[in-house]
Each structure stands twice: as C-alpha cells, then as structure tokens.
N, C-alpha and C. Protein backbone atom coordinates (compact mmCIF):
# COMPACT_ATOMS: atom_id res chain seq x y z
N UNK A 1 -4.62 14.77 1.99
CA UNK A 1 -5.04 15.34 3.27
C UNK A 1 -3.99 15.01 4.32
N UNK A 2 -3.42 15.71 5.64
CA UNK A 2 -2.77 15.93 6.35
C UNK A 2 -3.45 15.40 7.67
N UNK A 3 -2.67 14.48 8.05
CA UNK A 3 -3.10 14.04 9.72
C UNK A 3 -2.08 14.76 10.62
N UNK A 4 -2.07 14.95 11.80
CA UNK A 4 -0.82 15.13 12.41
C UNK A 4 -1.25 15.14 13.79
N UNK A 5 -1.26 13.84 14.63
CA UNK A 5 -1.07 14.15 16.15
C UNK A 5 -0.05 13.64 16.97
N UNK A 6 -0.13 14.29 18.05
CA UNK A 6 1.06 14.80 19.20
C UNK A 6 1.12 14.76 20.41
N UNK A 7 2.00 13.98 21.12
CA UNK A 7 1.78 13.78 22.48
C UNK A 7 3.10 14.20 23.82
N UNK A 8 3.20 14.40 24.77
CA UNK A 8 4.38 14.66 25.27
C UNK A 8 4.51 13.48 25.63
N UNK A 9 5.31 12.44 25.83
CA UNK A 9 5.74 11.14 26.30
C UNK A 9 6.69 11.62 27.49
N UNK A 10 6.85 10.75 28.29
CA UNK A 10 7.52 10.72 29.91
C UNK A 10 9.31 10.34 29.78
N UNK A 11 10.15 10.32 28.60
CA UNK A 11 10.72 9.26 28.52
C UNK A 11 12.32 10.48 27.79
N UNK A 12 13.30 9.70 27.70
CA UNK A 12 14.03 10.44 26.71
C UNK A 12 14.04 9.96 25.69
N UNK A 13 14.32 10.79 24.43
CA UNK A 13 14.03 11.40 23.26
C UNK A 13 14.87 10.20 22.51
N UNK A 14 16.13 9.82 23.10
CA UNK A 14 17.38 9.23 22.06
C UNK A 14 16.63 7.25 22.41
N UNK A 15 16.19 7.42 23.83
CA UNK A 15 16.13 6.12 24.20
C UNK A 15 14.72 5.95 23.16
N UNK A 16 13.52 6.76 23.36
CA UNK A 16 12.45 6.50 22.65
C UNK A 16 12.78 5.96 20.92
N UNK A 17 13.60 6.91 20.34
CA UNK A 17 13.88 6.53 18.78
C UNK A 17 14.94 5.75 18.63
N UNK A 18 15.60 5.10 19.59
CA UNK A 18 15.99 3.87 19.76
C UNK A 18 14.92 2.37 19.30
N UNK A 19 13.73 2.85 20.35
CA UNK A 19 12.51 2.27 20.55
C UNK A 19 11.73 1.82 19.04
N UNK A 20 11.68 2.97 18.60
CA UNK A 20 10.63 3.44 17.21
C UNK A 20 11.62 2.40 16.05
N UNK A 21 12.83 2.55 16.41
CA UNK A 21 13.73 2.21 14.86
C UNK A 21 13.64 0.48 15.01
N UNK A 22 13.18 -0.47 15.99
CA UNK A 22 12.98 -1.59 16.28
C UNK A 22 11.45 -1.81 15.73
N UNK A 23 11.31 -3.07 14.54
CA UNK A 23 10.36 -3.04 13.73
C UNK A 23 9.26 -3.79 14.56
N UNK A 24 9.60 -4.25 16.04
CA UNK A 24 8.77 -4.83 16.99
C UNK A 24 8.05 -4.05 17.39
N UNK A 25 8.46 -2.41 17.55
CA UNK A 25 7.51 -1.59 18.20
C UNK A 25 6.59 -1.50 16.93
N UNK A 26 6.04 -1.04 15.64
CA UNK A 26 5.29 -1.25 15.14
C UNK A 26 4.46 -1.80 15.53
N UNK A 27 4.51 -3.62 15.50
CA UNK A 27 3.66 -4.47 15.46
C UNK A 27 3.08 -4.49 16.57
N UNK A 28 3.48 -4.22 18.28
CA UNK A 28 3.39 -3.44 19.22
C UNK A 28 1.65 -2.70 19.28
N UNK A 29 2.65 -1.39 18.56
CA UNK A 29 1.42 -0.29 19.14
C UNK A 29 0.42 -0.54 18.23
N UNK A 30 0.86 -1.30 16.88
CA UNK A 30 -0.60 -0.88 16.04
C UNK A 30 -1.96 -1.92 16.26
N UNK A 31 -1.45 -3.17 16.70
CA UNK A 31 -2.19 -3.97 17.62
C UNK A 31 -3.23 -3.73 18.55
N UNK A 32 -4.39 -3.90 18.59
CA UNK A 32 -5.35 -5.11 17.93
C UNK A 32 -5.84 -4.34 16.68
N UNK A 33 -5.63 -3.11 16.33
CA UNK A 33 -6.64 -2.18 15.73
C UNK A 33 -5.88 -2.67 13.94
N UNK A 34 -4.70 -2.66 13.89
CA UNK A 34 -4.18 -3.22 12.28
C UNK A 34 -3.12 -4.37 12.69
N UNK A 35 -3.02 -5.40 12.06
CA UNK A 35 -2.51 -6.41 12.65
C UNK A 35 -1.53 -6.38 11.18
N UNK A 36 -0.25 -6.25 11.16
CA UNK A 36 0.74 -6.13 9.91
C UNK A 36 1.52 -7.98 9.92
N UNK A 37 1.93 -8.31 9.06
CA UNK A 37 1.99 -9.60 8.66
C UNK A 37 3.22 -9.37 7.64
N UNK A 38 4.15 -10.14 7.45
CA UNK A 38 5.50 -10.38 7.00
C UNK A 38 5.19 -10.63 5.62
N UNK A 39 5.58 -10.48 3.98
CA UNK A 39 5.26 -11.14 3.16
C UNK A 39 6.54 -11.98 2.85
N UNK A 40 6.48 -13.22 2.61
CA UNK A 40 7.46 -14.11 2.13
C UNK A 40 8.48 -13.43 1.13
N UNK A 41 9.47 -13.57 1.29
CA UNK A 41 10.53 -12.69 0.70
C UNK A 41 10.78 -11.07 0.40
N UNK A 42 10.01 -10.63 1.70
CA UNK A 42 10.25 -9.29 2.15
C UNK A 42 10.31 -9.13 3.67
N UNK A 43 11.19 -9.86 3.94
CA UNK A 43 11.03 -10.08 5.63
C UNK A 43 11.59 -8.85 6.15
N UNK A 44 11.11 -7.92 7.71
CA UNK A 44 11.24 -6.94 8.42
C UNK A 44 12.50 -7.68 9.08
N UNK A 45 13.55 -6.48 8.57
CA UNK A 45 14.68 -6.70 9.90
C UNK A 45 14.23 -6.86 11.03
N UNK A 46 15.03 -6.38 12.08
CA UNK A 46 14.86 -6.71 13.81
C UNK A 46 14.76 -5.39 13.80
N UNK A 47 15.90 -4.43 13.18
CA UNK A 47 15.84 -3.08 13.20
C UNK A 47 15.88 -2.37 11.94
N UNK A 48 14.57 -1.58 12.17
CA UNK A 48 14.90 -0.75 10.39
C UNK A 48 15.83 -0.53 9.60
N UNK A 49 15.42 -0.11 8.56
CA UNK A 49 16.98 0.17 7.72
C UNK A 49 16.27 0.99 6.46
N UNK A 50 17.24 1.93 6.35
CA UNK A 50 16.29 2.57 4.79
C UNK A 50 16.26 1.65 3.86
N UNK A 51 14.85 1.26 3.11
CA UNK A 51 14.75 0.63 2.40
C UNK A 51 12.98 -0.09 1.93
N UNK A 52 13.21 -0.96 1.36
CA UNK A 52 11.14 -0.95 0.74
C UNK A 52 10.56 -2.24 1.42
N UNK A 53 9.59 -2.16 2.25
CA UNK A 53 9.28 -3.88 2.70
C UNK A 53 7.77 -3.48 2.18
N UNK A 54 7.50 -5.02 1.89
CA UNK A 54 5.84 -5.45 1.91
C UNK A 54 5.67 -6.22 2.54
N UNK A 55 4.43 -5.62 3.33
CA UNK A 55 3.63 -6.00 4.84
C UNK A 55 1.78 -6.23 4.01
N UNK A 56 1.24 -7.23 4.86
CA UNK A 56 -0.14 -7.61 4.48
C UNK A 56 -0.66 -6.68 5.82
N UNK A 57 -1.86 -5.94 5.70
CA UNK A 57 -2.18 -5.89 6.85
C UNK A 57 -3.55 -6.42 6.50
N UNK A 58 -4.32 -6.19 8.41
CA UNK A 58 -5.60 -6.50 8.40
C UNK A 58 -6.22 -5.90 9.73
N UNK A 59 -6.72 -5.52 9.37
CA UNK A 59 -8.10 -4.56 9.84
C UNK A 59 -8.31 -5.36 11.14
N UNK A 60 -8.67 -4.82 12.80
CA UNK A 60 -8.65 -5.01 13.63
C UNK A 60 -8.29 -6.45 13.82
N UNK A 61 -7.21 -7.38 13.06
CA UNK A 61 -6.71 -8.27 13.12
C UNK A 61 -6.56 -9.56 11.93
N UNK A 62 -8.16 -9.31 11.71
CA UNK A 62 -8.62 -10.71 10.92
C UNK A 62 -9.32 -9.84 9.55
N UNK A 63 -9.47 -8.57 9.44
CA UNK A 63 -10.12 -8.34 8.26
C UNK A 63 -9.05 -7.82 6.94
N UNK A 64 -9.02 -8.61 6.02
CA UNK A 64 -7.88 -7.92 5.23
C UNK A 64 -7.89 -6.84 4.23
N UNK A 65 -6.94 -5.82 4.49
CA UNK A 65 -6.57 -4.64 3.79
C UNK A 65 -5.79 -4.64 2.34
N UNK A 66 -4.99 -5.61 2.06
CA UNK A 66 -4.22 -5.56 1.46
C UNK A 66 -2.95 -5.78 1.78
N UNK A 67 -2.02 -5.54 0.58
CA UNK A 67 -0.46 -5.17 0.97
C UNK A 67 -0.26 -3.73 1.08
N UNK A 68 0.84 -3.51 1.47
CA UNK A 68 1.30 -2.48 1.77
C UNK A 68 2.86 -2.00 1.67
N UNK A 69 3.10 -1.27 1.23
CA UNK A 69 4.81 -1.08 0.57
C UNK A 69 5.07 -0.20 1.95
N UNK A 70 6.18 -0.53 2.78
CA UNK A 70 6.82 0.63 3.71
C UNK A 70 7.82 1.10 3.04
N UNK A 71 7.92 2.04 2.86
CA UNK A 71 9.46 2.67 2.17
C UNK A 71 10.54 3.74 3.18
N UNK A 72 11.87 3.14 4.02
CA UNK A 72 12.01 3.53 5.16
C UNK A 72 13.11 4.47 5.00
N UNK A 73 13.40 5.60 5.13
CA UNK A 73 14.11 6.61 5.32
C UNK A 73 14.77 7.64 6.47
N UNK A 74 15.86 7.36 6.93
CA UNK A 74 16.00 8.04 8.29
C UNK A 74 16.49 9.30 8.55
N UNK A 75 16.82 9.81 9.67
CA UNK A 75 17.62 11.01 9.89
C UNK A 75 17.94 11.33 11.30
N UNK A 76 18.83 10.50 11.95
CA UNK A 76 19.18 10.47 13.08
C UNK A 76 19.33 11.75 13.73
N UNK A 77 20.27 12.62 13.38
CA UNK A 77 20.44 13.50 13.53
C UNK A 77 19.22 14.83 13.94
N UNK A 78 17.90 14.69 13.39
CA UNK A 78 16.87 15.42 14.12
C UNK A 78 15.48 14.14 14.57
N UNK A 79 16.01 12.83 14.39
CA UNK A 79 15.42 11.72 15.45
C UNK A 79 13.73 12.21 14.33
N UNK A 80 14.26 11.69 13.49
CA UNK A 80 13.02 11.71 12.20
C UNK A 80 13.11 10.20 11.22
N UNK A 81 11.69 9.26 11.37
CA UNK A 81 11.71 8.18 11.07
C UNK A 81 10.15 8.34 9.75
N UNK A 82 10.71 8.35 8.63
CA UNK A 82 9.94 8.34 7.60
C UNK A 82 9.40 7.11 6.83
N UNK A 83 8.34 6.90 6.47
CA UNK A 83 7.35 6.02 5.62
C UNK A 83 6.32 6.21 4.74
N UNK A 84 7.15 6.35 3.40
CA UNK A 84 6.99 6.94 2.47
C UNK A 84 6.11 5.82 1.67
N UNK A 85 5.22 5.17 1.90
CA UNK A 85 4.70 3.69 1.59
C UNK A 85 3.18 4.33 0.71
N UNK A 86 2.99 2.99 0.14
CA UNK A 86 1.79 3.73 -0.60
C UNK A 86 1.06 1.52 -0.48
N UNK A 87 0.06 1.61 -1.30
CA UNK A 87 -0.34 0.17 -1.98
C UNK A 87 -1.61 1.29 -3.31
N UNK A 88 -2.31 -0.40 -3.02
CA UNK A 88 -3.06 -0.50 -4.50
C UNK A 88 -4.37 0.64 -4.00
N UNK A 89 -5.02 0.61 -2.62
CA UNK A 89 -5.84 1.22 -2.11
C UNK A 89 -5.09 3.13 -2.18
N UNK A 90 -4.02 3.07 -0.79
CA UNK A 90 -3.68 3.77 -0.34
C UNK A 90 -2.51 4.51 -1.62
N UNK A 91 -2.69 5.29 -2.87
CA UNK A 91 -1.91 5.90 -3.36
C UNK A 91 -0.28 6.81 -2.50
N UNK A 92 -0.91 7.20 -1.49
CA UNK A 92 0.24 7.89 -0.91
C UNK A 92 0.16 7.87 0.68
N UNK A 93 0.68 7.54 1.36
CA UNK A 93 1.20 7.04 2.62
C UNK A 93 2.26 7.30 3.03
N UNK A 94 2.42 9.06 3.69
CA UNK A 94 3.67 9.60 3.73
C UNK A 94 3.74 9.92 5.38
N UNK A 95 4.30 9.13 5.96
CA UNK A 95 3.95 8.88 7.50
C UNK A 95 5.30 9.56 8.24
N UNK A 96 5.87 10.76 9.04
CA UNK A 96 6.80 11.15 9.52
C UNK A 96 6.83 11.00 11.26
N UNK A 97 7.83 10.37 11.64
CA UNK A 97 7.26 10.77 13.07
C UNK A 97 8.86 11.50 13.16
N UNK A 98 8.75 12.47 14.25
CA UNK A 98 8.97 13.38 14.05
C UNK A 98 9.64 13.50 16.47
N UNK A 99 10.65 13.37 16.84
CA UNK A 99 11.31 13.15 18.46
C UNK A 99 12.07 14.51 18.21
N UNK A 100 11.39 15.71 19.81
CA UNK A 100 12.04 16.50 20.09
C UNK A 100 12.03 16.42 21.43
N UNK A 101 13.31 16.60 22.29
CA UNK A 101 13.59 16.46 23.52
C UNK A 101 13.17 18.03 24.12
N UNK A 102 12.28 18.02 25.02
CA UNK A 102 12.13 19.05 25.67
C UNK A 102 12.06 18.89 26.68
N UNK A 103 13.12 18.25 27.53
CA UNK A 103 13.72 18.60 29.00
C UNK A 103 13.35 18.10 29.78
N UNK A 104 13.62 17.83 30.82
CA UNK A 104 13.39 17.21 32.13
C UNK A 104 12.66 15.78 32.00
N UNK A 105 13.48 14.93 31.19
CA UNK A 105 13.36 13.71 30.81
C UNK A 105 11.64 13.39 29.89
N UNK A 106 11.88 14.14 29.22
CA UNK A 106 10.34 14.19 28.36
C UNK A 106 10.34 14.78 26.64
N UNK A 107 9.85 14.03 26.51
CA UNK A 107 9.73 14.08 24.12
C UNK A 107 8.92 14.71 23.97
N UNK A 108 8.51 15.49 23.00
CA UNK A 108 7.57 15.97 21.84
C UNK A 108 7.52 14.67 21.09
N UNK A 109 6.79 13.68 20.93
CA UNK A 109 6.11 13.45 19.60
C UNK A 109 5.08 13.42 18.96
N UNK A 110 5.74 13.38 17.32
CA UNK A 110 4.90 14.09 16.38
C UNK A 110 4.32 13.12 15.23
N UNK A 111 3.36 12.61 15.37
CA UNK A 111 2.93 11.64 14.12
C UNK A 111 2.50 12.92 12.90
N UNK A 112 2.69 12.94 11.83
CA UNK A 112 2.26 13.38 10.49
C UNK A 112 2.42 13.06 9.40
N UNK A 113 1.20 12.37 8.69
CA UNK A 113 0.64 11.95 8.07
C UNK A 113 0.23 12.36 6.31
N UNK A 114 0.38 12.25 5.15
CA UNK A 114 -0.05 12.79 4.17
C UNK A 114 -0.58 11.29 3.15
N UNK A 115 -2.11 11.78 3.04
CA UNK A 115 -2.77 10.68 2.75
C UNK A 115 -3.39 11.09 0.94
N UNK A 116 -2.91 10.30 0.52
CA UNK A 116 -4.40 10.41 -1.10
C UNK A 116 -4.80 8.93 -0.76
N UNK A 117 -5.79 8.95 -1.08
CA UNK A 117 -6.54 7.29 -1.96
C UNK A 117 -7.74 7.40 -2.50
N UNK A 118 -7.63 8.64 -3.03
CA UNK A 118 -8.54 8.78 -4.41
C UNK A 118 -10.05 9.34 -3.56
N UNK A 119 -11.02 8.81 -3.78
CA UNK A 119 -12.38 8.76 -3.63
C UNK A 119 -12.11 7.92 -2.13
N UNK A 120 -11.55 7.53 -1.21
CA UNK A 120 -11.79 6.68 -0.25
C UNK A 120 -10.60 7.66 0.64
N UNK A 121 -10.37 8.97 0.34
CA UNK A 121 -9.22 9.62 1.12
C UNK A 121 -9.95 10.30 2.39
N UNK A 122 -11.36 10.12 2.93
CA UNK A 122 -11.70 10.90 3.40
C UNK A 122 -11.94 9.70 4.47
N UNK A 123 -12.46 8.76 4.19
CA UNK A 123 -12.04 7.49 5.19
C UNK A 123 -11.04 7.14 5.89
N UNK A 124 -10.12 7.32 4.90
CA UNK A 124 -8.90 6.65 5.58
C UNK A 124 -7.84 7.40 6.59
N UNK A 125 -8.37 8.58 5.77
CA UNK A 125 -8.17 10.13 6.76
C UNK A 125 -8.64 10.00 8.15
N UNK A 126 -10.15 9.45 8.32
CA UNK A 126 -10.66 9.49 9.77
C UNK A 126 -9.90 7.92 10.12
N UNK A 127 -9.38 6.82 9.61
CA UNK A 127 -9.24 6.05 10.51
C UNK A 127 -7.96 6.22 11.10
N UNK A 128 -7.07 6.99 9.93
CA UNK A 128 -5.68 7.02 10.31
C UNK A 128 -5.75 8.08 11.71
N UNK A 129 -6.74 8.90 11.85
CA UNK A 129 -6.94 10.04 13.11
C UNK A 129 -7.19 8.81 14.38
N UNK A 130 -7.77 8.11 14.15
CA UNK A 130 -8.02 7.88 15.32
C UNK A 130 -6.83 6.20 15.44
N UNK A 131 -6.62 5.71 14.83
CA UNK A 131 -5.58 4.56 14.68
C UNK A 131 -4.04 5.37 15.39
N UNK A 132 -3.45 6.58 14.76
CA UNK A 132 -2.43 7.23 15.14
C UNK A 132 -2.82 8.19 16.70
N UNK A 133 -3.87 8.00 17.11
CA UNK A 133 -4.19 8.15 18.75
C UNK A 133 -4.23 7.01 19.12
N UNK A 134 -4.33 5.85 18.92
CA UNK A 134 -4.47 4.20 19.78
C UNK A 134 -3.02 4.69 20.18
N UNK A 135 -2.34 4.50 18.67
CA UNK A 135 -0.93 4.08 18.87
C UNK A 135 0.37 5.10 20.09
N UNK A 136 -0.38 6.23 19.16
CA UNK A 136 0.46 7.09 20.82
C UNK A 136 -0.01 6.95 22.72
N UNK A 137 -0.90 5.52 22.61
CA UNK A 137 -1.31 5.23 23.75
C UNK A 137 -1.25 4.54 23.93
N UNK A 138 -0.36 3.52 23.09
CA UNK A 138 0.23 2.31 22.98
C UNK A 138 1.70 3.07 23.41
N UNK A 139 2.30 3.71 22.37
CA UNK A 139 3.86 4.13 23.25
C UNK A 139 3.23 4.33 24.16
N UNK A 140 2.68 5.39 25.12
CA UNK A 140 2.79 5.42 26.36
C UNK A 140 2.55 4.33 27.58
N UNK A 141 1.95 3.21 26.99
CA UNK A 141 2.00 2.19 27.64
C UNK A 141 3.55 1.17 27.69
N UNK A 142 3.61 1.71 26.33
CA UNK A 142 4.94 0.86 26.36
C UNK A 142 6.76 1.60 27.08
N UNK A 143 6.06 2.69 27.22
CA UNK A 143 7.37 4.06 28.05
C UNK A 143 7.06 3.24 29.54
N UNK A 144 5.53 3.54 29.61
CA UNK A 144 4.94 3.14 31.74
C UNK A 144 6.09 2.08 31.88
N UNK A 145 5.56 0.94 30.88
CA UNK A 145 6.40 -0.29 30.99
C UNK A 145 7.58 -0.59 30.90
N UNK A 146 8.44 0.53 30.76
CA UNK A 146 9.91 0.25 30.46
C UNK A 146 10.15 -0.03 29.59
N UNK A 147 9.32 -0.24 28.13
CA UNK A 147 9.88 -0.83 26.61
C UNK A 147 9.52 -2.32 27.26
N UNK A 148 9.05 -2.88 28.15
CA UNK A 148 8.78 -4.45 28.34
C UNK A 148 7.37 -4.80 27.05
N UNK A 149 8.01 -5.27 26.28
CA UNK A 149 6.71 -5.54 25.12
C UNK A 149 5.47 -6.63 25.85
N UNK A 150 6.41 -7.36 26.45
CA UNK A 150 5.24 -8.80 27.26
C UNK A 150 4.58 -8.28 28.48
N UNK A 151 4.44 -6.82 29.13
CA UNK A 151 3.83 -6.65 30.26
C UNK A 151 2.42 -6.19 29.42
C-alpha cells in the first residue's frame, strides 16, 4: 500500500536537503511519536551516505518496535533521499522524499511511502499516515526555527 503526503515548506529547496541528508534531522522530526536508537556496530554517520544501518526503534518513545534496516540511496541532482529499509515486522519500507523548488523561496515536499507487512499492512499504513504528518510539522517547525534543533 502507498502513503504519500505533501506540504509546501517556507524555505529553499537546496538548503532544506542539505537539512534532510543530516541523520539529526530524523531523530528530530520523528520524536516523541518513534524514538530511533543506534545499534552497536551500526552507528549513523553525522551525514548520510548510501548505505544499510540498523536502528531499534520505539513506539512513542519507550514502547519497542523492533529493529529496523535503513537502506540509504541518493540523487542529488533531483534532491531525492531514499529508504529502502524493511525489518522482521515491516517486509517492505520503501520511503522517498522527494524536494522541488517552486519559487519565491519555497519547496514542494513529498513524503511517499510503499508499505507490505503482511496481515498488519493496514495498520501500519494508518500509522505511517499520520506519523509522516507529525513529521512534516516537525520540518516546519524546524524551517520557523532556522534548522536550530535546541529551540
């Protein structure tokens, strides 16, 4: 099943996916609602890089989900940041976000989403809908703020 939501952000396009490719904004926007956690000998750069990390998460902080494989793939060139991640729950976890500059200092972005997890895809479908709206209201808090993560 297919998620996909979209917001105009206030900000430019190159500075924002500047923003996105820093593995701080993650932990950032997805906060308090999934709280992601480092696994010992898969540590998150400072800044992405194509390549496979495992992250623990947990459910509005303290409830645990599991692990989770990010699998990171880029494309500077149309400002496209892919996460191709799956785990033991989540079979397929194909997460695109997706920066188009449309003018007068303001982005298109595009969260979309492609979910299986079997018999539990219809769940995770509604949480990822409403988890991928926190978070685009988290960037926009974090654009208001100048990228200041501590305000």
């Amino acid at each position: 099943m297919l998620v996909k939501v979209m917001s105009i952000f206030n900000c430019n396009s190159d500075q924002l996916f500047n923003e996105i490719k820093k593995s701080k904004s993650l932990f950032y926007i997805a906060e308090p609602l999934v709280k992601f956690v480092e696994v010992e000998n898969h540590l998150i750069p400072e800044f992405w890089e194509e390549g496979k990390y495992l992250i623990k998460m947990y459910i509005l902080g303290f409830i645990p989900f599991g692990s989770q494989w990010i699998i990171i793939s880029m494309d500077d060139d149309i400002k496209n940041i892919r996460d191709n991640g799956y785990s033991k729950i989540i079979k397929k976890w194909d997460h695109n976000v997706y920066l188009k500059d449309i003018g007068n200092n303001r982005t298109l972005y595009a969260d979309t989403i492609e979910i299986n997890a079997g018999i539990l895809t219809l769940f995770i479908v509604l949480f990822a809908n409403i988890f991928y709206r926190f978070r685009q209201k988290r960037w926009k808090k974090l654009i208001n703020n100048k990228f200041d993560y501590e305000a």
